[in-house]
Protein backbone atom coordinates (compact mmCIF):
# COMPACT_ATOMS: atom_id res chain seq x y z
CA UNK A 1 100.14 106.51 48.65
CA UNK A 2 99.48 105.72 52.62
CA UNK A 3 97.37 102.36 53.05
CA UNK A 4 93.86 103.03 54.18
CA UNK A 5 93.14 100.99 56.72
CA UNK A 6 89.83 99.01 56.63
CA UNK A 7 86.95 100.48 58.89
CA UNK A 8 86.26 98.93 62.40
CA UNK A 9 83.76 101.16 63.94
CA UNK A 10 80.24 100.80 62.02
CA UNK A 11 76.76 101.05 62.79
CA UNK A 12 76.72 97.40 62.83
CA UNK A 13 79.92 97.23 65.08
CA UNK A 14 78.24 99.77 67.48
CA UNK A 15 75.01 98.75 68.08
CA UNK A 16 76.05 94.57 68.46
CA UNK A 17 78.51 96.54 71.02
CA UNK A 18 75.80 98.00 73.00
CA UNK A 19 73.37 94.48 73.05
CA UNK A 20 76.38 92.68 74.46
CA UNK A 21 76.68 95.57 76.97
CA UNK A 22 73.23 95.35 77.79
CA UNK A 23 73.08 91.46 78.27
CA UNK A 24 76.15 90.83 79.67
CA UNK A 25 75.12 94.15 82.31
CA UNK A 26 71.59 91.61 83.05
CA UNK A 27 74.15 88.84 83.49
CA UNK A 28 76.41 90.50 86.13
CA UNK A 29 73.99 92.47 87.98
CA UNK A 30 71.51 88.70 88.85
CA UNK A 31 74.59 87.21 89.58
CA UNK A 32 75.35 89.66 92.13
CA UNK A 33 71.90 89.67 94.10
CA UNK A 34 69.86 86.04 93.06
CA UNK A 35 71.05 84.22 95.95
CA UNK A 36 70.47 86.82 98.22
CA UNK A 37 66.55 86.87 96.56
CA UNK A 38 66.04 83.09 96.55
CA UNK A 39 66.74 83.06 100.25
CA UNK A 40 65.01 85.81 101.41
CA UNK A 41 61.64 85.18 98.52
CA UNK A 42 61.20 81.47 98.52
CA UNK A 43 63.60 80.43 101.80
CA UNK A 44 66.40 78.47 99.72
CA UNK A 45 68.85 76.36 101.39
CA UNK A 46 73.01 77.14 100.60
CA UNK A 47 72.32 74.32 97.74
CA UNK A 48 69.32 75.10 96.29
CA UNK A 49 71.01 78.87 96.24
CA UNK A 50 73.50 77.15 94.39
CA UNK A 51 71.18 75.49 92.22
CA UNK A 52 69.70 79.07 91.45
CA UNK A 53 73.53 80.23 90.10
CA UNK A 54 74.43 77.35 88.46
CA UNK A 55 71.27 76.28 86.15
CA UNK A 56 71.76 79.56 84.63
CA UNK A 57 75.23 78.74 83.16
CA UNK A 58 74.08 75.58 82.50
CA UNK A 59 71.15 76.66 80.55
CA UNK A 60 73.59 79.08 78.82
CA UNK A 61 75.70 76.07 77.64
CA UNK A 62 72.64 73.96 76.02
CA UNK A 63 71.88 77.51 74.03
CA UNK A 64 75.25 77.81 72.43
CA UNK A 65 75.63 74.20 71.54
CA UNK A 66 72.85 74.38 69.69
CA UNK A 67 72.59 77.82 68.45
CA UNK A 68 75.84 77.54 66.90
CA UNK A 69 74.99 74.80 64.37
CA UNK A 70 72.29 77.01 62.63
CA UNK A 71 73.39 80.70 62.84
CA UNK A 72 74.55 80.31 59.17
CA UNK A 73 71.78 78.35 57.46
CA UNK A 74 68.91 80.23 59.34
CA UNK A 75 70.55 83.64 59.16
CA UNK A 76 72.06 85.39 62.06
CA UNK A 77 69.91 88.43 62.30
CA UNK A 78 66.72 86.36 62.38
CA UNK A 79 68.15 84.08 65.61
CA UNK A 80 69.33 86.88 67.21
CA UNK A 81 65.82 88.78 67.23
CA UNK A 82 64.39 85.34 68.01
CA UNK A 83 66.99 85.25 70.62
CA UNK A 84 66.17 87.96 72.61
CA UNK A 85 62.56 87.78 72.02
CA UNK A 86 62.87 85.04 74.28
CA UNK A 87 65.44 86.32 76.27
CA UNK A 88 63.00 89.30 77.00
CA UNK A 89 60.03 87.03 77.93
CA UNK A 90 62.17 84.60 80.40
CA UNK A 91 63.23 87.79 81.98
CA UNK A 92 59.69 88.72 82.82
CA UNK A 93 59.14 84.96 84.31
CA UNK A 94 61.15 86.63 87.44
CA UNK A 95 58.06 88.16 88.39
CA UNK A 96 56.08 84.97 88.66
CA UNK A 97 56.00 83.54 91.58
CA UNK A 98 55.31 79.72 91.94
CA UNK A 99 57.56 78.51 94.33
CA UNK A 100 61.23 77.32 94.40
CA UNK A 101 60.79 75.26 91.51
CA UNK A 102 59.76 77.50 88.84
CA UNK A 103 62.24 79.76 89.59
CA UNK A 104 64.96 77.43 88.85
CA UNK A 105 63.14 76.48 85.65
CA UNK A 106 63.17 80.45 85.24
CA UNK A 107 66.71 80.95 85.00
CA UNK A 108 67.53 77.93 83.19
CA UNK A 109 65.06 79.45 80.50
CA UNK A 110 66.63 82.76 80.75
CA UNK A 111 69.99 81.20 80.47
CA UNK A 112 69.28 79.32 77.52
CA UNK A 113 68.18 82.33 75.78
CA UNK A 114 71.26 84.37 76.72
CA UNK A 115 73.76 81.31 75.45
CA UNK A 116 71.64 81.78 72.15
CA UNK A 117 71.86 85.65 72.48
CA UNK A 118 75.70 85.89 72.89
CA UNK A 119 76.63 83.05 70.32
CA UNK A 120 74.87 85.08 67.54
CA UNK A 121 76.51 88.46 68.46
CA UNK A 122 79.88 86.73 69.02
CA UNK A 123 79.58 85.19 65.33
CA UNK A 124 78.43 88.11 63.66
CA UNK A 125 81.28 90.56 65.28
CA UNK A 126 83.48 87.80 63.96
CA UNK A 127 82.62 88.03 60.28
CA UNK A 128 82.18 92.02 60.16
CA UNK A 129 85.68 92.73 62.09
CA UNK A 130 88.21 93.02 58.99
CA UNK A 131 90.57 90.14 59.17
CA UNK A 132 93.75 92.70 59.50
CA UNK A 133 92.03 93.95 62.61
CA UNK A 134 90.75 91.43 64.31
CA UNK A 135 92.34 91.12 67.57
CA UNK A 136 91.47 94.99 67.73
CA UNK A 137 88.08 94.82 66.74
CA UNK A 138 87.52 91.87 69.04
CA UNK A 139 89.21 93.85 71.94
CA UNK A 140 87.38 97.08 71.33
CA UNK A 141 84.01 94.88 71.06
CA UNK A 142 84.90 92.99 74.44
CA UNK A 143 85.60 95.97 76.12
CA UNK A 144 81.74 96.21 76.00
CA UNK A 145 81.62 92.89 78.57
CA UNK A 146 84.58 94.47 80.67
CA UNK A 147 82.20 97.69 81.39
CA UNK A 148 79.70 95.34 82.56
CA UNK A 149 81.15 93.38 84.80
CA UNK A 150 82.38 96.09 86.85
CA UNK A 151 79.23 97.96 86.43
CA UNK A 152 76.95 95.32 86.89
CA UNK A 153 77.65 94.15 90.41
CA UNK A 154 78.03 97.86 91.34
CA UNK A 155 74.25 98.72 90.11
CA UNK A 156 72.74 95.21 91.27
CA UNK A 157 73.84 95.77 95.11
CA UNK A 158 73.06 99.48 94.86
CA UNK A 159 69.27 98.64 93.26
CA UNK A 160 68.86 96.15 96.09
CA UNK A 161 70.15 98.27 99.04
CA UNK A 162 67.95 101.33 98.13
CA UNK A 163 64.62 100.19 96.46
CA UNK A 164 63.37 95.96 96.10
CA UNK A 165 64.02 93.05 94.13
CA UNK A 166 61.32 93.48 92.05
CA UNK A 167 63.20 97.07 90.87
CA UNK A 168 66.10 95.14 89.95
CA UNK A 169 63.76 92.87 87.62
CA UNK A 170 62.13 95.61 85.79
CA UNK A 171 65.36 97.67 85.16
CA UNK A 172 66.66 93.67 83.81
CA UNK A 173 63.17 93.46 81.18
CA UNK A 174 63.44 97.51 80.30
CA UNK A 175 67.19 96.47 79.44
CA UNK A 176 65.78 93.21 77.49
CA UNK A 177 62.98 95.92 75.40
CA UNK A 178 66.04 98.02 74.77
CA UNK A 179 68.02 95.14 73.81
CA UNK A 180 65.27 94.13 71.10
CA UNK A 181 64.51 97.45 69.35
CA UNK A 182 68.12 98.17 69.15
CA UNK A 183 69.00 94.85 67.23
CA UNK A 184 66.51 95.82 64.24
CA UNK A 185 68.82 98.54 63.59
CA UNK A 186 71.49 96.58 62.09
CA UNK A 187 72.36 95.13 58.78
CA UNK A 188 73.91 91.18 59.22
CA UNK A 189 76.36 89.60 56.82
CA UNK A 190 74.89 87.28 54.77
CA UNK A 191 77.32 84.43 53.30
CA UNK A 192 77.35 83.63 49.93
CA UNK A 193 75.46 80.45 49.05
CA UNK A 194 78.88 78.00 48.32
CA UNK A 195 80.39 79.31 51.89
CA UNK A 196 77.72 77.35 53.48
CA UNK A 197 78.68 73.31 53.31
CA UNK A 198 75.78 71.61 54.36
CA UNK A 199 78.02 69.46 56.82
CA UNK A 200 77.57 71.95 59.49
CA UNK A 201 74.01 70.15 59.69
CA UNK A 202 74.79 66.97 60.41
CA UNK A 203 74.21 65.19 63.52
CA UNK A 204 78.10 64.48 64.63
CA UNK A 205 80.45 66.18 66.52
CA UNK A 206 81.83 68.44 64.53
CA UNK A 207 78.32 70.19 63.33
CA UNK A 208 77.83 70.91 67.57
CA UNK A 209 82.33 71.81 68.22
CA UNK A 210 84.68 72.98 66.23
CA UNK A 211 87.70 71.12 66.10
CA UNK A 212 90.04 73.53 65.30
CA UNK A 213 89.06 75.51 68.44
CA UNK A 214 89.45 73.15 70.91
CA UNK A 215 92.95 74.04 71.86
CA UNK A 216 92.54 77.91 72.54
CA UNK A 217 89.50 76.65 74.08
CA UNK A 218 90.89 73.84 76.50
CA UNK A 219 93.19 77.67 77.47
CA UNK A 220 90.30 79.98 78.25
CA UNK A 221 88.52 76.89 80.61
CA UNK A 222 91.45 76.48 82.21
CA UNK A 223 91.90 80.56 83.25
CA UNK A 224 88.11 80.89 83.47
CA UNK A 225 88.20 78.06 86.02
CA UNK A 226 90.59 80.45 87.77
CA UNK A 227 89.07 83.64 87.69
CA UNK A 228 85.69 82.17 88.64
CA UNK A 229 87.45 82.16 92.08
CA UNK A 230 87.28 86.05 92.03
CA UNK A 231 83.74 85.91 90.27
CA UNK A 232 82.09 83.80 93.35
CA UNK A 233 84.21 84.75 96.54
CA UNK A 234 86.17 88.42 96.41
CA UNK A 235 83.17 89.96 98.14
CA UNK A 236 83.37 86.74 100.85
CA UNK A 237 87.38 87.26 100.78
CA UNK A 238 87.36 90.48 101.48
CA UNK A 239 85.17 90.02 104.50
CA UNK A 240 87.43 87.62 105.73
CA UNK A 241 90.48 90.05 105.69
CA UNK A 242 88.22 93.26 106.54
CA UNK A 243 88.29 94.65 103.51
CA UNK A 244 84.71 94.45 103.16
CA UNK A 245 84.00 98.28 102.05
CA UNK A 246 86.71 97.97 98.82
CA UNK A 247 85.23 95.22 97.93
CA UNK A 248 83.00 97.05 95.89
CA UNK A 249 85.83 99.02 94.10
CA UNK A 250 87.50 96.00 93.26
CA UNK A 251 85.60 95.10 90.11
CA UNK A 252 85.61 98.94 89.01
CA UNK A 253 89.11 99.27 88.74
CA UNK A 254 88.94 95.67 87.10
CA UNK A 255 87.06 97.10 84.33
CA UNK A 256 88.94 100.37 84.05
CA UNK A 257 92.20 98.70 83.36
CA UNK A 258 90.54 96.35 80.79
CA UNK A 259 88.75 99.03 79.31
CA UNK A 260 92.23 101.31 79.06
CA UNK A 261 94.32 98.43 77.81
CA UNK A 262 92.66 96.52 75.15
CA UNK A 263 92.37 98.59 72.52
CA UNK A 264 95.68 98.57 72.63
CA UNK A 265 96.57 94.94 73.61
CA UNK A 266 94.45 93.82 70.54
CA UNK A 267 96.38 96.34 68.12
CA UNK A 268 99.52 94.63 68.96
CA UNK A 269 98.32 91.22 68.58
CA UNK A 270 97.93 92.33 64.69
CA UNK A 271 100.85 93.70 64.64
CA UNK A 272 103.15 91.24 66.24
CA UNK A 273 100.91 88.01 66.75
CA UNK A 274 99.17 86.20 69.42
CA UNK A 275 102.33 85.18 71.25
CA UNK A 276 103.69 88.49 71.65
CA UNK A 277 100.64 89.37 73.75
CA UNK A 278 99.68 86.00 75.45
CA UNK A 279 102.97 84.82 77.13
CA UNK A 280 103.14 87.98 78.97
CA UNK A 281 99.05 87.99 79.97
CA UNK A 282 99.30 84.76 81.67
CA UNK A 283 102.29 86.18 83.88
CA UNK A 284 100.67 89.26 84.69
CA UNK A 285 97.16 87.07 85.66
CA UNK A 286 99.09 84.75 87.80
CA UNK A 287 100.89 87.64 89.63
CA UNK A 288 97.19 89.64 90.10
CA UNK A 289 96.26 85.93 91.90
CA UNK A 290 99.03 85.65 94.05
CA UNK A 291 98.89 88.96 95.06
CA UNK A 292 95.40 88.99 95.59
CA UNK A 293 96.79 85.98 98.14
CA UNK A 294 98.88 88.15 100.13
CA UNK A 295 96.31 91.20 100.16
CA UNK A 296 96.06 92.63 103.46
CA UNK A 297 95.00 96.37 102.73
CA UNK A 298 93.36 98.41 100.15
CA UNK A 299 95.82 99.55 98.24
CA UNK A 300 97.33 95.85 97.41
CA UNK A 301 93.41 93.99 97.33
CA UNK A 302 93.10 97.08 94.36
CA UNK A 303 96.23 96.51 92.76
CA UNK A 304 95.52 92.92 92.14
CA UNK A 305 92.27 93.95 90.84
CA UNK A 306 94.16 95.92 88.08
CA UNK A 307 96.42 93.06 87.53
CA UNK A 308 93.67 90.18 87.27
CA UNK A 309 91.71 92.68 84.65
CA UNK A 310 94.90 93.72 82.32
CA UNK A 311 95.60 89.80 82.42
CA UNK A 312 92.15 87.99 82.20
CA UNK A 313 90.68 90.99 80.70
CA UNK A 314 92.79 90.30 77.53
CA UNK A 315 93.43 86.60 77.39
CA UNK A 316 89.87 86.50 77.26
CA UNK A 317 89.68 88.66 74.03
CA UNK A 318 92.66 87.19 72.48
CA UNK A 319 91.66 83.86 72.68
CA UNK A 320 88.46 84.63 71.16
CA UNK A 321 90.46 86.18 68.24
CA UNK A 322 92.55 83.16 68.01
CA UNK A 323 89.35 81.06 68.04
CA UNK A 324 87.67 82.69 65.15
CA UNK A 325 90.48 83.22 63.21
CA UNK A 326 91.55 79.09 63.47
CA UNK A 327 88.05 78.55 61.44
CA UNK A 328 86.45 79.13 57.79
CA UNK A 329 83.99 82.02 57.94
CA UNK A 330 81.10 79.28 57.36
CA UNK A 331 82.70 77.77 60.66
CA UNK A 332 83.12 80.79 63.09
CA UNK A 333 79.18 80.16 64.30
CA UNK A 334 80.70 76.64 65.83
CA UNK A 335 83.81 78.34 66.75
CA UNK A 336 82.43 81.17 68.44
CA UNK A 337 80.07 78.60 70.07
CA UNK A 338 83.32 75.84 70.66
CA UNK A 339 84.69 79.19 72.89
CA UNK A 340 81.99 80.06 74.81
CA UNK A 341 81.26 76.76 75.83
CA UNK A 342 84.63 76.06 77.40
CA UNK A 343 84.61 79.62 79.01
CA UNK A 344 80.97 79.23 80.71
CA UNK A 345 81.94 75.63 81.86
CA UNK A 346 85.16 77.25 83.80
CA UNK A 347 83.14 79.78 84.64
CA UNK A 348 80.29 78.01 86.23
CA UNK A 349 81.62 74.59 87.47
CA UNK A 350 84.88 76.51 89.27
CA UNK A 351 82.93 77.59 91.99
CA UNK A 352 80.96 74.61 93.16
CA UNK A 353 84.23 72.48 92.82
CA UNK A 354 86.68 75.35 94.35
CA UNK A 355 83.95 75.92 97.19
CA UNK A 356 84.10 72.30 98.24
CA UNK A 357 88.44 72.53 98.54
CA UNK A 358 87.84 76.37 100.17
CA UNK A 359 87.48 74.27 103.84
CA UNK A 360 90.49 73.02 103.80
CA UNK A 361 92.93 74.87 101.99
CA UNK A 362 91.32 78.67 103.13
CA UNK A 363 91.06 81.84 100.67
CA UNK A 364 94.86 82.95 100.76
CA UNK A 365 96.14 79.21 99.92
CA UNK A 366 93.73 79.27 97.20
CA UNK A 367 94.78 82.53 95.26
CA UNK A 368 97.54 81.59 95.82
CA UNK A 369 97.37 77.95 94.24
CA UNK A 370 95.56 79.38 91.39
CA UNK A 371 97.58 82.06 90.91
CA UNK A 372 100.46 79.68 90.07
CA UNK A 373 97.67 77.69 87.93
CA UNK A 374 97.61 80.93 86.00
CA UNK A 375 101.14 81.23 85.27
CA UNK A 376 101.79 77.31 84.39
CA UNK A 377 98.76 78.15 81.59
CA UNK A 378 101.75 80.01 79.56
CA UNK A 379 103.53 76.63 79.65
CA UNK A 380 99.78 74.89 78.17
CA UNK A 381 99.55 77.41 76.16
CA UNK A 382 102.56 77.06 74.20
CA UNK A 383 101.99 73.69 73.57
CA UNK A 384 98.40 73.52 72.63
CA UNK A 385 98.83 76.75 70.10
CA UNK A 386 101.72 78.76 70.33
CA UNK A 387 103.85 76.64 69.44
CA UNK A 388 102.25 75.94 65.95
CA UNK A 389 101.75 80.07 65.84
CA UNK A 390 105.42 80.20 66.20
CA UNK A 391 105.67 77.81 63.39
CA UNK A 392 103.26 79.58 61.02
CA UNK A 393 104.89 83.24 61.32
CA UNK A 394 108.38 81.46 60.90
CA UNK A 395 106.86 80.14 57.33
CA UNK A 396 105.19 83.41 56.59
CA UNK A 397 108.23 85.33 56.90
CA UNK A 398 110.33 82.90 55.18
């Protein structure tokens, strides 16, 4: 008799789907316009703007480092409608207005709550994802993430050009509502009492990181760092090189070809393992960078586009696959956390410290450095993981 093959697409699977859509959607579509609104509402300077970006990932950091000690022993459901309880209520601090200051406090509040948000539904896709699927599951649940960071800028700049700031805030805290009644829909895994070691609460080290995702971590801070490049200055870029109308496209076909090829991507890394998949992502990332370098018309600014999101778009899930599959099942809260952590950091601190080398090396020189960044990560990669992959498959086949 044929194998059944153990169910991926629940209720449970769904609706966590649809809160990460809707958070990570909140996430993109700020990102896109709060620098504009701090200058124009409160008169920021070009650092205090900065300020404004940065506490949020910052505040997103603190929430996961601590959020991911005390998913298991609290219960996830119960911090994740805690979660975005407060998530909801930071959101509607946007429509205070007390100066500079409290809106920086704002969005460091609102960050926090989304680290603690994201950690939860990260760690509790983990555990329900069968373990003979996971790279699929986790693929087919990131593709959620993918959608909204094409979508997000897209909506943000449209909201803004058409109607007002304070639009854009009430569309984020109907989003948050939405968020909120959806998540008492679902049913989360509870571990049996013995999974639990009492370790995890400990004040050391290893009850805030886990260990044994440190090295597919150190990978996705490293590409992170790289893409964040595209994150912070495409839409600057393409000025620069008059492409400033496909700028807006470029994100859209970024998400198309990450939402076309994952499913897919993650099916094979079942199949075949991680390093069948990985080794040729990191190539096909660096080559989207370097071509991004060379753009000079639509057609080859779009292309890279394409190439960035079939090569980010999956090391990104993959290496969360790896991540959670490296740990105990009492240990994928800290190991979902451990991930996050290192991707927000690249993600946040690669523009401040990219924008200060931008002067002198220019955006072409740049992409172009960090394109060939991308491709040495294959070489990192194989060191800091694949290499012991290799090692394990060899033994399992023996």
């Amino acid at each position: 008799m044929p194998q059944t093959r153990d169910k991926l697409l629940t209720k449970n699977f769904v609706i966590l789907s649809l809160v990460n859509f809707f958070l990570t959607l909140m996430f993109f579509l700020l990102n896109a316009i709060i620098i504009v609104y701090a200058v124009d509402k409160f008169h920021a300077s070009t650092s205090q703007g900065g300020l404004v970006f940065g506490i949020f990932i910052i505040g997103a950091l603190i929430g996961r480092l601590f959020s991911g000690r005390i998913i298991h022993p609290t219960g996830p459901k119960l911090i994740l409608i805690m979660g975005l309880i407060f998530f909801t209520l930071a959101t509607s601090l946007y429509f205070v207005d007390y100066g500079i200051t409290f809106f920086i406090l704002s969005r460091f509040i609102h960050g926090t709550a989304l680290g603690i948000t994201s950690t939860v539904i990260g760690t509790i896709v983990a555990l329900t994802i069968p373990l003979s699927r996971k790279g699929e599951g986790i693929g087919y649940f990131s593709m959620s993430q993918a959608l909204a960071t094409g979508l997000g800028p897209f909506i943000g700049l449209y909201i803004r050009q058409h109607t007002s700031f304070h639009m854009i805030f009430s569309f984020c805290l109907l989003l948050g509502i939405i968020s909120l009644v959806t998540a008492f829909f679902f049913n989360a895994p509870i571990l049996k009492t013995a999974e639990i070691k009492h370790e995890n609460l400990g004040f050391k080290l290893s009850s805030f990181i886990e260990p044994k995702s440190l090295p597919i971590s150190v990978i996705i801070f490293t590409v992170a760092f790289c893409f964040s490049s595209v994150l912070a200055y495409i839409n600057l870029y393409a000025i620069k090189i008059n492409l400033e109308d496909t700028a807006s496209f470029f994100f859209v076909v970024y998400a198309a070809t990450v939402l076309v090829s994952r499913p897919f991507i993650g099916r094979l890394m079942d199949i075949k393992g991680a390093n069948f998949i990985m080794h040729p992502v990191f190539i096909i990332f660096g080559a989207g960078m370097l071509l991004l370098s060379l753009a000079n018309n639509s057609g080859t600014f779009l292309l890279a586009g394409a190439l960035i999101g079939l090569g980010f778009g999956n090391i990104s899930s993959c290496t969360q696959a790896i991540a959670v599959n490296s740990v105990e099942r009492d240990r994928m809260g800290l190991a979902t956390c451990t991930f996050f952590i290192f991707f927000d950091a690249g993600n946040g601190f690669g523009p401040y410290l990219l924008g200060l080398v931008i002067p002198t090396t220019g955006y072409n020189a740049l992409y172009a450095i960090l394109g060939i960044i991308g491709l040495a990560t294959s070489v990192l990669y194989y060191f800091l993981h694949g290499k012991k992959e290799r090692t394990h498959l060899m033994r399992m086949t023996a």
